[in-house]
N, C-alpha and C. Protein backbone atom coordinates (compact mmCIF):
# COMPACT_ATOMS: atom_id res chain seq x y z
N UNK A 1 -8.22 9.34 147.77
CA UNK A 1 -9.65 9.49 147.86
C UNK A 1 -9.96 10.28 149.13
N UNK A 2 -11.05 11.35 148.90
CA UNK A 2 -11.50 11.91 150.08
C UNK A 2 -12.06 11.56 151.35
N UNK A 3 -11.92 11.40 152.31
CA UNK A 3 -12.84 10.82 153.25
C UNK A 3 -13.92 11.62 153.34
N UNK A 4 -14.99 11.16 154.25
CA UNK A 4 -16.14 11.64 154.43
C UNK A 4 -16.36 13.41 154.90
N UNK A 5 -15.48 13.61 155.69
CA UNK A 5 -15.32 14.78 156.70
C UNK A 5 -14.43 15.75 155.08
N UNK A 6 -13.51 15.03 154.32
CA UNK A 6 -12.95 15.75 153.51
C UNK A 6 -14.07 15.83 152.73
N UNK A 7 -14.77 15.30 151.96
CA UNK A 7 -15.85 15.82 150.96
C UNK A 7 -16.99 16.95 151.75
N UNK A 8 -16.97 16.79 153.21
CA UNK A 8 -18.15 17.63 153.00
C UNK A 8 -17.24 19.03 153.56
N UNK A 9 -16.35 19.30 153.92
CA UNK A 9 -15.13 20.47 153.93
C UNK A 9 -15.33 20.98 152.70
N UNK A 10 -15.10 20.56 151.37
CA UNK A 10 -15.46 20.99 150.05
C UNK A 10 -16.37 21.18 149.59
N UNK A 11 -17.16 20.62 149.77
CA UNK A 11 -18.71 20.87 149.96
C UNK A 11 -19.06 22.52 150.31
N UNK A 12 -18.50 22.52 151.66
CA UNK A 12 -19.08 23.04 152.24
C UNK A 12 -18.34 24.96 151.77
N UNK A 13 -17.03 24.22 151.46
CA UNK A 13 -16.49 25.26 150.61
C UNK A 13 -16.83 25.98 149.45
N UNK A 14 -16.95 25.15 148.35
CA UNK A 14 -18.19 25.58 147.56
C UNK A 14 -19.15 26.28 147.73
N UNK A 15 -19.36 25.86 148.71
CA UNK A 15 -21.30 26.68 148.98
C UNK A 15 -21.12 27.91 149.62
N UNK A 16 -20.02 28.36 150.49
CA UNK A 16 -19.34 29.50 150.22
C UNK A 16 -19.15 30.59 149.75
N UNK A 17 -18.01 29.67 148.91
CA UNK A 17 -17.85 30.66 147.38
C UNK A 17 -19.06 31.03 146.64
N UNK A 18 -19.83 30.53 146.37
CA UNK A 18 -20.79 30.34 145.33
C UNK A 18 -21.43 31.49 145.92
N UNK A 19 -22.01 31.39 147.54
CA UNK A 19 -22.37 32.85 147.95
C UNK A 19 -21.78 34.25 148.13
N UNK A 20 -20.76 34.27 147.64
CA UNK A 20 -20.10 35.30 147.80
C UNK A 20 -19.94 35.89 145.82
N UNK A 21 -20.80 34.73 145.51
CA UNK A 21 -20.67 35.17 143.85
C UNK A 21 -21.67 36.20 143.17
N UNK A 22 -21.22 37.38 142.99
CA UNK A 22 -22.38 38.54 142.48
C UNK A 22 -23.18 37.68 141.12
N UNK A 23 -24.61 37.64 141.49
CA UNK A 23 -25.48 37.26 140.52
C UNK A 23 -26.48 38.56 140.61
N UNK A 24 -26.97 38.28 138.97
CA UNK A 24 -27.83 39.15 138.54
C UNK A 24 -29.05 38.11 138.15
N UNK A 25 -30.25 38.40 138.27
CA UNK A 25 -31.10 36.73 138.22
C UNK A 25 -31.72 37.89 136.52
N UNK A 26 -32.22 37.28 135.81
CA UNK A 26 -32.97 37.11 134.79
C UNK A 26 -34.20 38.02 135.25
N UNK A 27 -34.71 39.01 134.43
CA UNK A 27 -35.75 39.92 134.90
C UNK A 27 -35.31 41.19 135.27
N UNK A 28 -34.20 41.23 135.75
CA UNK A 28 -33.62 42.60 136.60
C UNK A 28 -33.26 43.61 136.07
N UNK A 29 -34.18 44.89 135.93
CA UNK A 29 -33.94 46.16 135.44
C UNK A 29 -32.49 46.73 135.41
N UNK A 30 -32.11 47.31 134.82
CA UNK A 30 -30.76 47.96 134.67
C UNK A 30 -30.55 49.24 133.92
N UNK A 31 -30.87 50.39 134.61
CA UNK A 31 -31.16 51.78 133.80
C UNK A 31 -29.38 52.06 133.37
N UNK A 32 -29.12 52.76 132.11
CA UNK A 32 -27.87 53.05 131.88
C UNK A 32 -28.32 54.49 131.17
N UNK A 33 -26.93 55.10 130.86
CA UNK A 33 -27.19 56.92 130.86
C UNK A 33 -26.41 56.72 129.69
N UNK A 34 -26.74 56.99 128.14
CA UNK A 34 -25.55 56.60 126.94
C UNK A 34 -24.77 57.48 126.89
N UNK A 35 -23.16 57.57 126.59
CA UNK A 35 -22.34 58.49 126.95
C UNK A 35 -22.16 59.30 125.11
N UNK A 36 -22.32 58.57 124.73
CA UNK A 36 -22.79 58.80 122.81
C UNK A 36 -23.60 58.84 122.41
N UNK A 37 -23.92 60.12 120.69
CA UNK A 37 -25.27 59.63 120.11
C UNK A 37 -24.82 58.50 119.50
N UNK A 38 -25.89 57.54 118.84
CA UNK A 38 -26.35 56.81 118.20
C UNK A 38 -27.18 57.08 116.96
N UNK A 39 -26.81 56.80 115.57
CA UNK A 39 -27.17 56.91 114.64
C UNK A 39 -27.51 55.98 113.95
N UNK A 40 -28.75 55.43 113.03
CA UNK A 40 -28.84 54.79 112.19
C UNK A 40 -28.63 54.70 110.98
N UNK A 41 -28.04 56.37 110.50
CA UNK A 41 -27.01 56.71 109.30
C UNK A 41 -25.62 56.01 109.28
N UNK A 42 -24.70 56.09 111.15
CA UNK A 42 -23.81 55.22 111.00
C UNK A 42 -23.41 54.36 111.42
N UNK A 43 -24.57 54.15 112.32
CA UNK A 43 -24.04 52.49 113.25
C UNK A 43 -23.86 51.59 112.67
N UNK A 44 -23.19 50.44 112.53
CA UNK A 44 -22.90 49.10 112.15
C UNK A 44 -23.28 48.01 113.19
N UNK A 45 -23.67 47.18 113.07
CA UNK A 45 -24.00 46.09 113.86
C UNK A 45 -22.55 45.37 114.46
N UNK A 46 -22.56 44.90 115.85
CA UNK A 46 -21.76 44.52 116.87
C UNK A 46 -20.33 45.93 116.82
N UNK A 47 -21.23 47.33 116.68
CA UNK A 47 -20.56 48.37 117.43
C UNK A 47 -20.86 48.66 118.74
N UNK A 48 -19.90 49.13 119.40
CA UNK A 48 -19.99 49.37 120.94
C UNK A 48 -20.57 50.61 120.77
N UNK A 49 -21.19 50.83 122.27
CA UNK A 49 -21.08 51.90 122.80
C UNK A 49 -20.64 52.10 124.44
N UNK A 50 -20.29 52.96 125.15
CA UNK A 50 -20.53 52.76 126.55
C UNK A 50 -21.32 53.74 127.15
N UNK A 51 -21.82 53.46 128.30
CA UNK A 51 -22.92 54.38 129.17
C UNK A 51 -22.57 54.08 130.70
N UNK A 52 -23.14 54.44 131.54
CA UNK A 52 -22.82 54.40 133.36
C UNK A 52 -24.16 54.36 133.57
N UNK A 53 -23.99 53.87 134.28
CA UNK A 53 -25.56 53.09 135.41
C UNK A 53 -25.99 54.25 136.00
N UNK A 54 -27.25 54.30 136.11
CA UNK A 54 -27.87 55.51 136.49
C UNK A 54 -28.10 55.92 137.71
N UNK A 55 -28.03 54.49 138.26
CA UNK A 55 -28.70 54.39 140.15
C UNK A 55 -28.24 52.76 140.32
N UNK A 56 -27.51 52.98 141.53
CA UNK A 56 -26.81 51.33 142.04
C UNK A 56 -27.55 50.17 141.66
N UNK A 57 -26.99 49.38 141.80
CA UNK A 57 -27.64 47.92 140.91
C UNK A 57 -27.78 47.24 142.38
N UNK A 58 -29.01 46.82 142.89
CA UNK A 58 -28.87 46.44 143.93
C UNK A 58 -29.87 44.83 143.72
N UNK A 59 -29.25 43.66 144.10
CA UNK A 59 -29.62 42.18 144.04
C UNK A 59 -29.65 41.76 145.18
N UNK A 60 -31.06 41.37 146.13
CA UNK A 60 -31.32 40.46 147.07
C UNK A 60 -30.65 41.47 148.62
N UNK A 61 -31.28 42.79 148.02
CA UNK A 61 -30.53 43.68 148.83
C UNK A 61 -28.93 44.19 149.56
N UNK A 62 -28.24 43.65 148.51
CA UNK A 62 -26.90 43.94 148.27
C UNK A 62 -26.65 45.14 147.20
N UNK A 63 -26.39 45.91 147.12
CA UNK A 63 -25.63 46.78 146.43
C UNK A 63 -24.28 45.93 145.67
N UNK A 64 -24.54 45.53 144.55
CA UNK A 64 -23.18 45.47 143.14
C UNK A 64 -22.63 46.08 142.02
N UNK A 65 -23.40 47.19 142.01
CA UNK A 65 -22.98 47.92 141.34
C UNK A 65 -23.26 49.39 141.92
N UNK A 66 -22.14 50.18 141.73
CA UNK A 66 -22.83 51.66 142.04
C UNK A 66 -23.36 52.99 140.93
N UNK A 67 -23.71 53.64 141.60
CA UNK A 67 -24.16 54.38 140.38
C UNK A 67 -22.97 55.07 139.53
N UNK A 68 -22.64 55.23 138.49
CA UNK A 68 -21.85 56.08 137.24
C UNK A 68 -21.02 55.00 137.05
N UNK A 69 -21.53 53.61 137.34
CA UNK A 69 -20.36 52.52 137.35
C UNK A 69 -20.57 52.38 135.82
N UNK A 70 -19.15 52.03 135.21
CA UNK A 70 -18.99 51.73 133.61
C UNK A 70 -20.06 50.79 133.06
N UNK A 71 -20.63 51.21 132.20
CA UNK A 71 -20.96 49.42 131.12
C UNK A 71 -20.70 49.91 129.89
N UNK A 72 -21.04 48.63 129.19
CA UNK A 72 -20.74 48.98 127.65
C UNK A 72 -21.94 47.96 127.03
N UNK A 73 -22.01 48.49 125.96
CA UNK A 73 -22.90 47.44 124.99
C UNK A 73 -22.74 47.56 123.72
N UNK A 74 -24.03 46.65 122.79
CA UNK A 74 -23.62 47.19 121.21
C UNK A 74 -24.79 47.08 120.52
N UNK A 75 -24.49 47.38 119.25
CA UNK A 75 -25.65 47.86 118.17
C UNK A 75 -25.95 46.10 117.85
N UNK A 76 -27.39 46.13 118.12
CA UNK A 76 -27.51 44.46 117.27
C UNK A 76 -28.13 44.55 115.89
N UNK A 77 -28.93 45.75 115.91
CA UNK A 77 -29.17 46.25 114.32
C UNK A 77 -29.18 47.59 114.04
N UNK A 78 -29.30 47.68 112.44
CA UNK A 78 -28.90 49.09 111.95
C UNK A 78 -29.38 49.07 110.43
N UNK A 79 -30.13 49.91 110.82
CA UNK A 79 -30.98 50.14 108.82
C UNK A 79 -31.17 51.72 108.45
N UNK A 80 -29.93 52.28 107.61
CA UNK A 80 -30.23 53.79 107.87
C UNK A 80 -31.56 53.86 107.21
N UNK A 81 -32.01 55.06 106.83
CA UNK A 81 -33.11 55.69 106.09
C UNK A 81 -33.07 55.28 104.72
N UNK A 82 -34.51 55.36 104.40
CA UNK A 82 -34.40 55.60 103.00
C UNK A 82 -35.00 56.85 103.01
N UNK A 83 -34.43 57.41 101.39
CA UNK A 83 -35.21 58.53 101.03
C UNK A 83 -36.84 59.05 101.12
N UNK A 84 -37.46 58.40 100.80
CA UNK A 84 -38.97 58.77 100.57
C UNK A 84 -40.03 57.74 101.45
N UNK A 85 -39.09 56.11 102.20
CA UNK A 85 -39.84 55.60 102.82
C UNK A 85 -39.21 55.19 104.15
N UNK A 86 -39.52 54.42 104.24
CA UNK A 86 -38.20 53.55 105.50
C UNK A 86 -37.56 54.14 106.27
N UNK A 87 -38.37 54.77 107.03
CA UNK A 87 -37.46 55.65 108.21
C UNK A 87 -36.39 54.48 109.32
N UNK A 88 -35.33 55.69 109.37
CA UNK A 88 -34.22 54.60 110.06
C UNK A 88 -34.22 53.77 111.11
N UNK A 89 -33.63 52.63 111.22
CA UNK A 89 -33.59 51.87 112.76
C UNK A 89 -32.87 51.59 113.34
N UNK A 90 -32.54 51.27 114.87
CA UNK A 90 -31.41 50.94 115.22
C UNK A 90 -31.66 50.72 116.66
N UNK A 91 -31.44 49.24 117.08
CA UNK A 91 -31.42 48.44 118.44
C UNK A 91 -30.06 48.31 119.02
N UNK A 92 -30.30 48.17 120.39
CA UNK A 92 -29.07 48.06 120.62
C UNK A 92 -29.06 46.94 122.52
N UNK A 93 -28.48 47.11 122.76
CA UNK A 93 -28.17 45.62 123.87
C UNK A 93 -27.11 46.42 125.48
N UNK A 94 -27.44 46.21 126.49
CA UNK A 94 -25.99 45.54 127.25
C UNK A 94 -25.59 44.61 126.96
N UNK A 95 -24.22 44.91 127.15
CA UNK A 95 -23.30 43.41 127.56
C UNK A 95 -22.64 43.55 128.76
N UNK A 96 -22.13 44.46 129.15
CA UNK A 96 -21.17 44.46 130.47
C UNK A 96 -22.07 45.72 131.22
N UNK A 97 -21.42 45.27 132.86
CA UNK A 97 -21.30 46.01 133.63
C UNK A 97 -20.17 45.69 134.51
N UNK A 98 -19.64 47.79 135.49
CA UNK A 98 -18.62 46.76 136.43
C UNK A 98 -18.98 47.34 137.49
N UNK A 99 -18.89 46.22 138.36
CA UNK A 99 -19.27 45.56 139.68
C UNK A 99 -18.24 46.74 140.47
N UNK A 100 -19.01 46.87 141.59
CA UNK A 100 -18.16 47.58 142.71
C UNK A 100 -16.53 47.51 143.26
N UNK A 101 -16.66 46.11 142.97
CA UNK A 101 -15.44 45.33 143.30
C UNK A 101 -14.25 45.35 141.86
N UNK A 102 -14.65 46.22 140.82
CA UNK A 102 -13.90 46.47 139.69
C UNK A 102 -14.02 45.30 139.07
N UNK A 103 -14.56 44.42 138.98
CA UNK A 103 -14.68 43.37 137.80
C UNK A 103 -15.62 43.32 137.05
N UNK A 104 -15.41 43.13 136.00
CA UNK A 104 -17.02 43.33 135.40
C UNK A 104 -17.54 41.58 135.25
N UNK A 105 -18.72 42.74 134.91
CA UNK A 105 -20.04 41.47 134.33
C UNK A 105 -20.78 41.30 133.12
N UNK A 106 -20.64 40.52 132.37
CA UNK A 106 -21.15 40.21 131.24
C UNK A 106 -22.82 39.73 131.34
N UNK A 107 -23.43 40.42 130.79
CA UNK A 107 -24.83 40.36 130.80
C UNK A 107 -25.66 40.27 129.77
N UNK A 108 -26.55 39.97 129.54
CA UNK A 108 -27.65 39.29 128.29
C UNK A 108 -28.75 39.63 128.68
N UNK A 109 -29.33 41.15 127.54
CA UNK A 109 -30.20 42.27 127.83
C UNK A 109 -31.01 41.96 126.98
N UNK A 110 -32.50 42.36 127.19
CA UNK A 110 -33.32 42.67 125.68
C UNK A 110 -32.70 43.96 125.17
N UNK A 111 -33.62 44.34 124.10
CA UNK A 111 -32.70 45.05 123.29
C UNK A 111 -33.87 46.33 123.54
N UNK A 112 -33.06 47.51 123.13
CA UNK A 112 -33.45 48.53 123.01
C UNK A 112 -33.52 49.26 121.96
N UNK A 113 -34.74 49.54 120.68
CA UNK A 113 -34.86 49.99 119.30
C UNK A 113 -35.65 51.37 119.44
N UNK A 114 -34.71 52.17 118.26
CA UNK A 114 -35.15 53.56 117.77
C UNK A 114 -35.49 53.19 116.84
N UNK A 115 -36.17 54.39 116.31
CA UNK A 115 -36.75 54.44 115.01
C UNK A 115 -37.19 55.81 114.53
N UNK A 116 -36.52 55.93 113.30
CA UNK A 116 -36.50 57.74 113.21
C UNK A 116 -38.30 57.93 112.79
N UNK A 117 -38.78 58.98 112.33
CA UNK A 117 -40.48 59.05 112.62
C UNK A 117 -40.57 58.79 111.35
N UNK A 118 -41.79 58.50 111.01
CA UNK A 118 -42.62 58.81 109.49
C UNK A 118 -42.14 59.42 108.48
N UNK A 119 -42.33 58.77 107.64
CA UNK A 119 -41.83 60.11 105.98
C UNK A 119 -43.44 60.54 105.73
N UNK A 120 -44.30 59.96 105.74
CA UNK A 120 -45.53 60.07 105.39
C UNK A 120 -46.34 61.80 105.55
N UNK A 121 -46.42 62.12 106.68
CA UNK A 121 -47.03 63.70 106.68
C UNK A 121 -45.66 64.71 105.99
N UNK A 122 -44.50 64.33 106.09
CA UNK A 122 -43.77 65.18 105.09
C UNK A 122 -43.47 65.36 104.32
N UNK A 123 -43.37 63.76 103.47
CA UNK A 123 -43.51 63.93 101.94
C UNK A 123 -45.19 64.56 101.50
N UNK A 124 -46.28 64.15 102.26
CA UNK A 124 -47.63 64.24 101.90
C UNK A 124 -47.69 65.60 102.01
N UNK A 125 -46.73 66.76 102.71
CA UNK A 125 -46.96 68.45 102.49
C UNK A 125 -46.01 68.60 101.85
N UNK A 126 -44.90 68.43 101.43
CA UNK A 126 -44.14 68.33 100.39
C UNK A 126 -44.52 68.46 98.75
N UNK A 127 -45.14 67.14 98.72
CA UNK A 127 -45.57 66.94 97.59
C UNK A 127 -46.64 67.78 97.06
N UNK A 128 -47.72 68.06 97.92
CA UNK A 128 -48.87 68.31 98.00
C UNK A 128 -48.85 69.88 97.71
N UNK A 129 -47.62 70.52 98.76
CA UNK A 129 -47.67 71.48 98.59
C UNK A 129 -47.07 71.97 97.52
N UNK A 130 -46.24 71.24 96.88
CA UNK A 130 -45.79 71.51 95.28
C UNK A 130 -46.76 72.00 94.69
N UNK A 131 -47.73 70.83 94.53
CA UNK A 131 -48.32 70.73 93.42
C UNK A 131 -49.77 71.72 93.42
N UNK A 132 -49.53 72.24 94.83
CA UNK A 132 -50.98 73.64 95.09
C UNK A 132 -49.78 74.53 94.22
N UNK A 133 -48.39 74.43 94.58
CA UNK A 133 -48.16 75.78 94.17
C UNK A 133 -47.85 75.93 92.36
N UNK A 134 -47.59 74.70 92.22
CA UNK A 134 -47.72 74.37 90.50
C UNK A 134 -49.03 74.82 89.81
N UNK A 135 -50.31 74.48 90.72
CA UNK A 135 -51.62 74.60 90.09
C UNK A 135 -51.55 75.97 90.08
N UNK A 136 -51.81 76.61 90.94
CA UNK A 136 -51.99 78.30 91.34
C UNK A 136 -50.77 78.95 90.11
N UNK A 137 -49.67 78.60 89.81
CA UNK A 137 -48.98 79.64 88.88
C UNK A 137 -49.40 78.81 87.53
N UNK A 138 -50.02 77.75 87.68
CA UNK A 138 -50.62 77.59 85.66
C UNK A 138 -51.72 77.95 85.76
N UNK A 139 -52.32 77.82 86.44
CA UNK A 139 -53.85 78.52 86.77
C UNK A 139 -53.60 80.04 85.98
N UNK A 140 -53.01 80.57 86.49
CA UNK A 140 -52.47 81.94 86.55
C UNK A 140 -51.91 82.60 85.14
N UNK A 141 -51.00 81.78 85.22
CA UNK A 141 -50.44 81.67 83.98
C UNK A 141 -51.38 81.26 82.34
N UNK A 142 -51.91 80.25 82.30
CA UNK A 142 -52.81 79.88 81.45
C UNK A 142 -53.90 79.17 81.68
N UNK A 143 -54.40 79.58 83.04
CA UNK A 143 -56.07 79.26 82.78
C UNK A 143 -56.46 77.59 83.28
N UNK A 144 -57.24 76.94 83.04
CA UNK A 144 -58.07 75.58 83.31
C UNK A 144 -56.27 74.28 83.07
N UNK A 145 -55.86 74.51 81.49
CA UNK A 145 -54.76 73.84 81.24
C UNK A 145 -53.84 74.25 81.73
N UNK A 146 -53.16 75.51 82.10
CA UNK A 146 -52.08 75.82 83.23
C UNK A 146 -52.34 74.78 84.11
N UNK A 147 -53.45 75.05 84.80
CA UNK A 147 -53.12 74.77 86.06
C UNK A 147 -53.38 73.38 86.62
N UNK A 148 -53.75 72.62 85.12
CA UNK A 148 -53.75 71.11 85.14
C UNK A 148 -51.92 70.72 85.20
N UNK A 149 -51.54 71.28 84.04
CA UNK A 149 -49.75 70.95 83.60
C UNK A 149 -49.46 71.53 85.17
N UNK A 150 -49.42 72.58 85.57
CA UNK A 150 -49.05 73.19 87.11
C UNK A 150 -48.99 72.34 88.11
N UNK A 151 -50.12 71.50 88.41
CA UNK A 151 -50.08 70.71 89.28
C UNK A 151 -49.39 69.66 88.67
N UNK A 152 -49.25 69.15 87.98
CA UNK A 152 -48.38 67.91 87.55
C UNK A 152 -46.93 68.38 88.28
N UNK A 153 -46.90 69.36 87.37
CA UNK A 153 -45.45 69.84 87.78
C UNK A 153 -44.72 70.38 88.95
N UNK A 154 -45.59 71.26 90.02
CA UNK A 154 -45.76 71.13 91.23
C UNK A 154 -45.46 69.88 92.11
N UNK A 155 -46.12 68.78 91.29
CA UNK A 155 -46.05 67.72 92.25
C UNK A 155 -44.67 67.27 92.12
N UNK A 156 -44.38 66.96 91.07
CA UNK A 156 -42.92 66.55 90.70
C UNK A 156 -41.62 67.19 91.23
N UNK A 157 -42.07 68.41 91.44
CA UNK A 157 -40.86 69.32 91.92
C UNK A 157 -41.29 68.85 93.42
N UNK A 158 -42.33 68.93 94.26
CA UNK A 158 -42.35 68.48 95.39
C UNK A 158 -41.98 67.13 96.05
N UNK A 159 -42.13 66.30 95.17
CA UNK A 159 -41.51 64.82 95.04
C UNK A 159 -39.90 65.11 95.26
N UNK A 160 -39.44 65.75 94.55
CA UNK A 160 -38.02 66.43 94.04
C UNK A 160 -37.78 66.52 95.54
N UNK A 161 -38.28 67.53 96.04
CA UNK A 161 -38.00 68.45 97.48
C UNK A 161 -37.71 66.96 98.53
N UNK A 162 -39.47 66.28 98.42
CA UNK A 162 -39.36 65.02 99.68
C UNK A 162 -38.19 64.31 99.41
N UNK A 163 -37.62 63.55 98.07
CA UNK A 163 -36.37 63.15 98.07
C UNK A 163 -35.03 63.61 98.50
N UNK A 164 -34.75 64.75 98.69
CA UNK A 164 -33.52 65.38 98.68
C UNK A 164 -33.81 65.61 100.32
N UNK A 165 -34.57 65.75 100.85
CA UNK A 165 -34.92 65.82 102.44
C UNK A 165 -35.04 64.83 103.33
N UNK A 166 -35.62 63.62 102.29
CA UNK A 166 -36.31 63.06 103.38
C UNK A 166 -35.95 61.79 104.24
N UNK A 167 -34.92 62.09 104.51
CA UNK A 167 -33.92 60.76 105.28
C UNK A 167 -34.27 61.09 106.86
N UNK A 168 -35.13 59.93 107.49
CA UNK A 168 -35.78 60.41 108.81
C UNK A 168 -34.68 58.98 109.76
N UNK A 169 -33.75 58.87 110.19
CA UNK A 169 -33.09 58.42 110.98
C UNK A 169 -33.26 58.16 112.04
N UNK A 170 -32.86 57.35 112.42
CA UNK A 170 -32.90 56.77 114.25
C UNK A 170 -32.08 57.39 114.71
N UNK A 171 -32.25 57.73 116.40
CA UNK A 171 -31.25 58.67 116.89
C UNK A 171 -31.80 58.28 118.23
N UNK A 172 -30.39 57.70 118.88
CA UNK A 172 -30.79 57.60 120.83
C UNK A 172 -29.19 58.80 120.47
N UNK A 173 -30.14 59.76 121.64
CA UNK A 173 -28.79 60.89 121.76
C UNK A 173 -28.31 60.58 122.69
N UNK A 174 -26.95 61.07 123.14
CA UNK A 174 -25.94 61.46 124.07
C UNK A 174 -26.54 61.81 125.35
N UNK A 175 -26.50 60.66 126.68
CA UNK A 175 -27.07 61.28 127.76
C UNK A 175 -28.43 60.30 127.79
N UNK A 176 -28.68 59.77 126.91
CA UNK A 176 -30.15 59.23 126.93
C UNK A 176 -30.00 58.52 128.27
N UNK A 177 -31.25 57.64 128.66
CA UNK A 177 -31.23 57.09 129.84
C UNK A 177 -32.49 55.92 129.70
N UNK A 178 -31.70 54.51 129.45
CA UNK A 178 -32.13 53.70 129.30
C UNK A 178 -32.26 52.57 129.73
N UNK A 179 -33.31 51.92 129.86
CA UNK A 179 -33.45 50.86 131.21
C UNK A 179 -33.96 49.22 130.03
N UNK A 180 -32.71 48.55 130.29
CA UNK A 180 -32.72 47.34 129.96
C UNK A 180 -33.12 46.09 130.96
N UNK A 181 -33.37 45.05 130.90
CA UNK A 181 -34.34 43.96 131.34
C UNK A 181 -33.24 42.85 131.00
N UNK A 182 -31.91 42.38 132.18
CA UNK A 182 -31.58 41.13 131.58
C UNK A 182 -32.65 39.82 131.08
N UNK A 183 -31.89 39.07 130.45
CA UNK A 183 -32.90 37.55 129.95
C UNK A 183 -32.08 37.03 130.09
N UNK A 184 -31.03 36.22 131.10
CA UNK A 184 -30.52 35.28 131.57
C UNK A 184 -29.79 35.63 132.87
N UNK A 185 -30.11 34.77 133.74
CA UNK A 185 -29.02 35.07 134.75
C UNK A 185 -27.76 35.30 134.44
N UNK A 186 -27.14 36.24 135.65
CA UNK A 186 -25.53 36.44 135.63
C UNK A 186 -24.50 36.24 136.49
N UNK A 187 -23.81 35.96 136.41
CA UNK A 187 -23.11 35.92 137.92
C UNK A 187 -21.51 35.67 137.57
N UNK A 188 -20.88 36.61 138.08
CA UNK A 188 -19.73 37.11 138.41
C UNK A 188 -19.23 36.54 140.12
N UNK A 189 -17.83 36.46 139.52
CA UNK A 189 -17.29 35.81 140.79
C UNK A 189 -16.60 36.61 141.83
């Protein structure tokens, strides 16, 4: 059994160590630079990627990380495109960083989501514009009923066009530079 003077030696040891332990507190910005694109055509969920820190990681005015220091993270979701609606998505997370001292740190980020743009104004000139150009050659062609059948058909072929085009994808490119928000403390020893 310890005596008195021995427990607080350990004690006191502990409290020590514990300060000499790199923590990251919950809240703390963390810009990273992605070294890959990112696609929502092919990402899969719990794929990596890695990126380097953009500017030193500095906690309670210590410097723990420096800048171009490694991290890595991963895809937490992934929904490619659809054709004519559902433009693509794709979030993604830290998990690591490494510490000055070459060890890394495992970290618990909000997430960071793309989202490829709208199908909406391009199928809507797509389509649209089919079906002006369907009207105008039945118009042309045969008059009041041309250019009724014209536009039908116009539209359809423009429908045609927005389908075969219209896959609008998520995309964080190569180089991006992105600033994540841990949500739990961290701390590395």
């Amino acid at each position: 059994m310890l005596s008195r003077f021995g427990k607080t030696v350990v004690f006191l040891l502990a409290l020590t160590i514990s300060a000499f332990a790199q923590t990251v507190p919950a809240g703390t910005h963390i810009t990273v630079r992605t070294d890959s694109q990112i696609s929502s055509a092919s990402a899969h969920v719990g794929q990596s990627f890695r990126a380097n820190l953009v500017k030193d990681l500095v906690v309670n005015g210590k410097t723990i990380a420096k800048a171009d220091a490694p991290a890595k993270g991963k895809v937490t979701h992934a929904k490619s495109s659809g054709r004519l609606h559902a433009p693509g998505e794709v979030t993604i997370r830290l998990t690591s960083i490494q510490l000055k001292d070459g060890k890394t740190l495992a970290v618990s980020t909000s997430g960071f989501r793309a989202k490829g743009k709208s199908h909406t104004k391009s199928n809507v000139t797509k389509i649209g514009g089919g079906a002006a150009a369907g009207a105008l050659i039945g118009g042309l062609a045969g008059g009041g009923k041309g250019a009724l059948i014209g536009t039908a058909v116009g539209a359809g072929a423009g429908t045609g066009v927005a389908a075969a085009t219209g896959k609008e994808e998520a995309l964080i490119h190569a180089e991006t530079a992105i600033t994540f928000t841990t949500t739990a403390n961290a701390a590395g020893k």
